[in-house]
Protein backbone atom coordinates (compact mmCIF):
# COMPACT_ATOMS: atom_id res chain seq x y z
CA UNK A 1 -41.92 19.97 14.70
CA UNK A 2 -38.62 18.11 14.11
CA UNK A 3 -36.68 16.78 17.01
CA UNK A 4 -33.72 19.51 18.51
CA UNK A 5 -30.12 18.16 17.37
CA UNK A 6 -28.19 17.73 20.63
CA UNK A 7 -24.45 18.12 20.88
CA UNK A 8 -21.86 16.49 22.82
CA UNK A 9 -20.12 18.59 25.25
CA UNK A 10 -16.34 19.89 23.23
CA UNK A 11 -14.60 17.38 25.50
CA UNK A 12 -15.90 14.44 23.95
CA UNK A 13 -15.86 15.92 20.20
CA UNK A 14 -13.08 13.99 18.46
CA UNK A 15 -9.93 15.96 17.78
CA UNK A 16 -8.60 17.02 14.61
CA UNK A 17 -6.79 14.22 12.75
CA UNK A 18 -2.91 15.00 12.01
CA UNK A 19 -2.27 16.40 8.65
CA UNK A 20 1.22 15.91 6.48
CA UNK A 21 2.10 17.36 3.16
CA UNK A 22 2.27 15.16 0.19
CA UNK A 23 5.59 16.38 -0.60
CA UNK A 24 6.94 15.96 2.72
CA UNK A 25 5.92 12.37 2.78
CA UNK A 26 6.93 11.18 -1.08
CA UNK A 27 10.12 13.28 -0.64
CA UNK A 28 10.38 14.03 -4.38
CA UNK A 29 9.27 10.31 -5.30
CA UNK A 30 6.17 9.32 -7.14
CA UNK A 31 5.59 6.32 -4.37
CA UNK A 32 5.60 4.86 -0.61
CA UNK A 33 5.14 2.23 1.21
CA UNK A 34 2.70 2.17 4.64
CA UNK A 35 3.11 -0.91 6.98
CA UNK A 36 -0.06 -1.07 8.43
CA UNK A 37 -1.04 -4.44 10.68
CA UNK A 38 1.48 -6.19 9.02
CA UNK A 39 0.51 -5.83 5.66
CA UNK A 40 2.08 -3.53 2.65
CA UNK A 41 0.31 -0.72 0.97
CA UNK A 42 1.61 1.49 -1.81
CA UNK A 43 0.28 4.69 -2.16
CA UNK A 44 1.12 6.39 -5.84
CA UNK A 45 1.10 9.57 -7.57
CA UNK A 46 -0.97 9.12 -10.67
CA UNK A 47 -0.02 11.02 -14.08
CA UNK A 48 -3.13 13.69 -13.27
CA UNK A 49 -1.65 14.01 -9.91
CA UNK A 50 -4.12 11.98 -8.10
CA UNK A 51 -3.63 9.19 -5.09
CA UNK A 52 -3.90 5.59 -5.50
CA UNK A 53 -3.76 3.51 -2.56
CA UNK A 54 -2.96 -0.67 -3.52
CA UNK A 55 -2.70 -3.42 -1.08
């Protein structure tokens, strides 16, 4: 018999991460630029619409 799953109680369950809108954050660009611990990243909007993130 396999083993019962056992759940952490709903206070402990992360929450949901925050969510943005790609248009709200490129504002009508094809690229930005996140600061994260010091360091730059660009994140791009390929030809076929897809995400590329460089360091």
């Amino acid at each position: 018999m396999p083993p019962t799953p056992t759940y952490e109680s709903t206070a402990t369950l992360p929450k949901t991460p925050p969510s943005y809108q790609s248009g709200d954050l490129f504002q009508g660009g094809k690229v930005i630029l996140i600061i994260h611990a010091g360091r730059e990243y660009w994140l791009r909007i390929t030809h076929s619409g897809k995400l590329i993130l460089t360091a």
